[in-house]
N, C-alpha and C. Protein backbone atom coordinates (compact mmCIF):
# COMPACT_ATOMS: atom_id res chain seq x y z
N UNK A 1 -9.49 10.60 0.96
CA UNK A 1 -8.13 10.97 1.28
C UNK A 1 -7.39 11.31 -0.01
N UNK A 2 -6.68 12.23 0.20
CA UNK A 2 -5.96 12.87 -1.33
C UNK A 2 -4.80 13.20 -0.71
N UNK A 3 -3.12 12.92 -1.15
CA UNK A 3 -2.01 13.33 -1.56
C UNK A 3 -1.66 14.53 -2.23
N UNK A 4 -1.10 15.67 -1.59
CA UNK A 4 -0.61 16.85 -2.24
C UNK A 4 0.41 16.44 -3.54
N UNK A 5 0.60 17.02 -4.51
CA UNK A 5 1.10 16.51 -5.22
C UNK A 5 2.00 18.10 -6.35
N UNK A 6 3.34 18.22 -5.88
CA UNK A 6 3.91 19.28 -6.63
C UNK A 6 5.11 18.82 -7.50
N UNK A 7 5.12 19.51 -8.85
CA UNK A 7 6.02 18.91 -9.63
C UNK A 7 6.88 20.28 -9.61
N UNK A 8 7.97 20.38 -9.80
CA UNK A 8 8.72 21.67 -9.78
C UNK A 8 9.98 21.17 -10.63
N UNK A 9 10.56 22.37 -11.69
CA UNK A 9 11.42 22.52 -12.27
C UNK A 9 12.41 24.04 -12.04
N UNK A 10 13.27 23.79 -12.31
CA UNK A 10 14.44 24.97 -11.81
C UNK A 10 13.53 26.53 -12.34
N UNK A 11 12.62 26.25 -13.43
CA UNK A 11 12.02 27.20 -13.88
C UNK A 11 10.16 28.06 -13.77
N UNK A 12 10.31 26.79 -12.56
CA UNK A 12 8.68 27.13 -12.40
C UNK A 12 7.72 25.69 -11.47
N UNK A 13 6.46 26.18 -11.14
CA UNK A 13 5.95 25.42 -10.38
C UNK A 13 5.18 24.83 -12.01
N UNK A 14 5.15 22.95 -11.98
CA UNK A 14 4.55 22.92 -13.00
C UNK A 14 3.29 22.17 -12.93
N UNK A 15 3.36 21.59 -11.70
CA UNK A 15 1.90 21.04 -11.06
C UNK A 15 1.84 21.11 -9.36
N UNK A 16 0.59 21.34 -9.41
CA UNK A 16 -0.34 21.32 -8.05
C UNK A 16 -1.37 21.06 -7.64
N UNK A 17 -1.75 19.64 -6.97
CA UNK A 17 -2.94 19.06 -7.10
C UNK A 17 -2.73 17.85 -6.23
N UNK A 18 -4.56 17.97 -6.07
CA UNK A 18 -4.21 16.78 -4.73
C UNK A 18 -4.87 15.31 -5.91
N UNK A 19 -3.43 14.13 -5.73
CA UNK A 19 -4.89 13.26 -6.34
C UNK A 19 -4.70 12.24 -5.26
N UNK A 20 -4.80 10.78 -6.14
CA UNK A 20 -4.74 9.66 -5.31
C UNK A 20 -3.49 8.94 -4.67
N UNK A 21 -2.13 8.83 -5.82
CA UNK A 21 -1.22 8.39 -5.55
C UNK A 21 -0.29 8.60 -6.91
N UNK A 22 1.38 8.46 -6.48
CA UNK A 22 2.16 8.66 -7.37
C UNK A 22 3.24 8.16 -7.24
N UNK A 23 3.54 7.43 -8.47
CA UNK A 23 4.75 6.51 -8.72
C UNK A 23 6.33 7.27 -9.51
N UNK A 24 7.05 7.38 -8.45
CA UNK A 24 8.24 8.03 -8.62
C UNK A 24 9.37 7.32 -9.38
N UNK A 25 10.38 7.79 -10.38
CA UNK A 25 11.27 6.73 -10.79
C UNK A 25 12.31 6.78 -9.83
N UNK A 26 12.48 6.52 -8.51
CA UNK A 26 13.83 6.62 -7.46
C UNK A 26 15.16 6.07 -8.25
N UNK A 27 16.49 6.36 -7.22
CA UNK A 27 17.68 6.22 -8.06
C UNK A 27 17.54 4.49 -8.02
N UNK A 28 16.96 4.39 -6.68
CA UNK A 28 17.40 2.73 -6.17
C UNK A 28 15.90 1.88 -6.56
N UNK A 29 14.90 2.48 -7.90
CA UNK A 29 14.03 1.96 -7.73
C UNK A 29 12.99 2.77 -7.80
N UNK A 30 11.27 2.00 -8.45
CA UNK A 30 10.64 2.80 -8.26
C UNK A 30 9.78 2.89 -7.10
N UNK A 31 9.33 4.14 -6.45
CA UNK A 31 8.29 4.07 -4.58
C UNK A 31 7.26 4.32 -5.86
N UNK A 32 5.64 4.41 -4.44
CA UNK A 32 4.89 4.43 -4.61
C UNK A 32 4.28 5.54 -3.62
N UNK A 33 3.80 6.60 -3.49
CA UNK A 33 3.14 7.48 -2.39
C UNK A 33 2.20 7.55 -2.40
N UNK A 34 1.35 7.43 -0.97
CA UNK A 34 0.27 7.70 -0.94
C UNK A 34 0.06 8.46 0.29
N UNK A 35 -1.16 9.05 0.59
CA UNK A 35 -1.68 9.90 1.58
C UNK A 35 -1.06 9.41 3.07
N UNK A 36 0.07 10.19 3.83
CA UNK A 36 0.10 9.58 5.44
C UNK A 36 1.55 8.32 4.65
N UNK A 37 2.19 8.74 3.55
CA UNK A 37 3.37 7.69 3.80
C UNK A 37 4.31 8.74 4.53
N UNK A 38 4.91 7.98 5.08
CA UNK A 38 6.23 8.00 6.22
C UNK A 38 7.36 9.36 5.26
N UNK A 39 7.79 10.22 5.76
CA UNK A 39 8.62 11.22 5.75
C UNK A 39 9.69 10.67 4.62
N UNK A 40 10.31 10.83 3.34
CA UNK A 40 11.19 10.26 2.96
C UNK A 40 11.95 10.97 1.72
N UNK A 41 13.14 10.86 1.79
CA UNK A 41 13.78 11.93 0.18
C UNK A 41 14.67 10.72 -0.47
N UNK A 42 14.39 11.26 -1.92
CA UNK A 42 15.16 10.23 -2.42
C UNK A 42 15.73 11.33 -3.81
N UNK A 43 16.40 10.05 -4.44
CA UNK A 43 17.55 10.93 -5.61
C UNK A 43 16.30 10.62 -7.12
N UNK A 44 16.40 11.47 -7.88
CA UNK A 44 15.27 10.68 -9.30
C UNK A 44 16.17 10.41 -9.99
N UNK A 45 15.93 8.91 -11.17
CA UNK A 45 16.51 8.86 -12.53
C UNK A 45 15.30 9.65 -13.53
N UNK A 46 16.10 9.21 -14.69
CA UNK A 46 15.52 9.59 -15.74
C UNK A 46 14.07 8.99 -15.99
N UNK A 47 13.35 9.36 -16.20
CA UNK A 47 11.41 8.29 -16.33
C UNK A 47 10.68 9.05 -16.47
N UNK A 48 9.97 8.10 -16.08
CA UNK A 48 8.16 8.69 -16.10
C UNK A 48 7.44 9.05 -14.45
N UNK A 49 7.37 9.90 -14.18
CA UNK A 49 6.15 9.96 -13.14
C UNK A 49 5.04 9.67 -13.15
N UNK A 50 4.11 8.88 -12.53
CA UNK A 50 2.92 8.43 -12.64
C UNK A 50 1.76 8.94 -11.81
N UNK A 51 0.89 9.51 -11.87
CA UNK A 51 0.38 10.52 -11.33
C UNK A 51 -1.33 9.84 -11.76
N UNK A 52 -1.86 9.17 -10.79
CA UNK A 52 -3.06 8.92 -10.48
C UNK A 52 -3.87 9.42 -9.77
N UNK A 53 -5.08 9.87 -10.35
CA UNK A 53 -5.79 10.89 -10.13
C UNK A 53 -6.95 10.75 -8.69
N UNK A 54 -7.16 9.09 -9.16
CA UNK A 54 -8.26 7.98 -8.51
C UNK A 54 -8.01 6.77 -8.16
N UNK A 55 -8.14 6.06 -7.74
CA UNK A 55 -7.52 4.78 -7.05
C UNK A 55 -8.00 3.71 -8.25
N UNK A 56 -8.87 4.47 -9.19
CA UNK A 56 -9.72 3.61 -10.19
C UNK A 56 -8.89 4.08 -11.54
N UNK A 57 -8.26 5.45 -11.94
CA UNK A 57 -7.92 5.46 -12.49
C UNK A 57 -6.69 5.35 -13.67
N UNK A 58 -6.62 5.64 -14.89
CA UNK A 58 -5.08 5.10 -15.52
C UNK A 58 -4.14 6.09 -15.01
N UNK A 59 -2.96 5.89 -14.93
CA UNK A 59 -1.61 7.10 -14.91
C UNK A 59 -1.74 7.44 -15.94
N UNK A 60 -1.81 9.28 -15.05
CA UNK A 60 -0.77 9.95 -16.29
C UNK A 60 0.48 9.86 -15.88
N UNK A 61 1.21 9.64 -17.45
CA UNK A 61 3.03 10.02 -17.65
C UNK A 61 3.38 11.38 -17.62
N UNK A 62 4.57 11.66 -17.14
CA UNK A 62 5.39 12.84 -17.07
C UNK A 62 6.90 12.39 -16.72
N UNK A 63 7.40 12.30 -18.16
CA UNK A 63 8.86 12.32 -18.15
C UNK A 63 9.32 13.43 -17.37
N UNK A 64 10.47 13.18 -16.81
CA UNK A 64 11.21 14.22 -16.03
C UNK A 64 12.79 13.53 -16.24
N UNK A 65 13.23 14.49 -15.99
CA UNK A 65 15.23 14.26 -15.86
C UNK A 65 15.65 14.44 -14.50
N UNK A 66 16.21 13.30 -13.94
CA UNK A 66 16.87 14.25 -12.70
C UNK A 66 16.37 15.19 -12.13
N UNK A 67 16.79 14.76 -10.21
CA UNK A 67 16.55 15.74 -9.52
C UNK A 67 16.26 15.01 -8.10
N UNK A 68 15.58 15.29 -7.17
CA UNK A 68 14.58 15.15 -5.99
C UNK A 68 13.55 14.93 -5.73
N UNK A 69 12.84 13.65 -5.00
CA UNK A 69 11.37 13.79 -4.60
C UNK A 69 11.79 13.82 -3.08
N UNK A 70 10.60 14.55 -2.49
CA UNK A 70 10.74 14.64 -0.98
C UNK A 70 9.36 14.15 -0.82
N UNK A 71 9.10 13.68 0.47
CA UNK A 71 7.78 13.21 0.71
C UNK A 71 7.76 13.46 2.57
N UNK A 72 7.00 14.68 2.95
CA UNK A 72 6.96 15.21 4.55
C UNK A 72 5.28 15.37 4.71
N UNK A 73 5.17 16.53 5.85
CA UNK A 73 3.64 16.50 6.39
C UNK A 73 2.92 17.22 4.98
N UNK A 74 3.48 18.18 4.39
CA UNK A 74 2.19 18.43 3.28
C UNK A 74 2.23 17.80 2.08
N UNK A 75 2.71 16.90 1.78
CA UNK A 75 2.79 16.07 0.78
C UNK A 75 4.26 15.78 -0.25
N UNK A 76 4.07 15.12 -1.33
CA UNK A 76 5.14 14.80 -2.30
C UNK A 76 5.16 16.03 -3.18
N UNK A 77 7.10 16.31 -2.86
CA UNK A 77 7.13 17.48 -4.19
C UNK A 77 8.51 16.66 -4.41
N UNK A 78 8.08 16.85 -6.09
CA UNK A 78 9.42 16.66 -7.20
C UNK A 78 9.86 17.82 -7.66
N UNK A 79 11.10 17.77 -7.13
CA UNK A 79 12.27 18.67 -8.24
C UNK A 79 12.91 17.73 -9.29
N UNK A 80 12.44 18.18 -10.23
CA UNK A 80 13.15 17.71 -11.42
C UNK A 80 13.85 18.63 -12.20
N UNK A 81 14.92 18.54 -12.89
CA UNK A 81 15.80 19.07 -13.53
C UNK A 81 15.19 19.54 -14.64
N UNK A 82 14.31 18.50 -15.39
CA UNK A 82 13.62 18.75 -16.81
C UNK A 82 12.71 17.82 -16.90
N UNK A 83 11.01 18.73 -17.25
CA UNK A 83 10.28 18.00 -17.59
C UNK A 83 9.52 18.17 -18.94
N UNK A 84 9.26 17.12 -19.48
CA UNK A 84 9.14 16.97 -20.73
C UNK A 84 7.60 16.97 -21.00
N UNK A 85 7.20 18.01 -21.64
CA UNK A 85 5.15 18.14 -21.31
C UNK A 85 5.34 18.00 -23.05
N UNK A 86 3.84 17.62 -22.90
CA UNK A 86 3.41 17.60 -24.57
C UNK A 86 2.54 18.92 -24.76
């Protein structure tokens, strides 16, 4: 089972990929998504996104600024305001 997984900035699609699960920084807190979670939108702070590839493996980080995660039938997409890549 794999989670769609889209990162989006005002300027472009900046990821697309199915992995295992991903840890969002919410306004009220951080969620956790995985494959078949329940329909849900929330507001982002400032953080890290955590983006696990494998149920075995480490997170990757991806700072982002502000914005939106939505989570419906094809998976989790983040709008973020600004994301910070190395």
């Amino acid at each position: 089972m794999a989670l769609h997984f889209e990162l989006v900035t005002p300027a472009r699609l900046v990821r697309s990929e199915e992995v295992h699960m991903v840890v969002v920084p919410g306004a009220e807190g951080e969620f956790g998504v995985l494959e078949g979670h329940a329909p849900f939108m929330s507001t982002i702070r400032d953080g890290a996104v955590q983006v696990y590839k494998s149920a075995t493996s480490a997170p990757e980080m991806i700072q982002v600024r502000g914005g939106f995660a939505e989570v419906g039938d094809t998976g989790l997409t983040v709008l973020a305001e600004h994301v910070d890549e190395d």
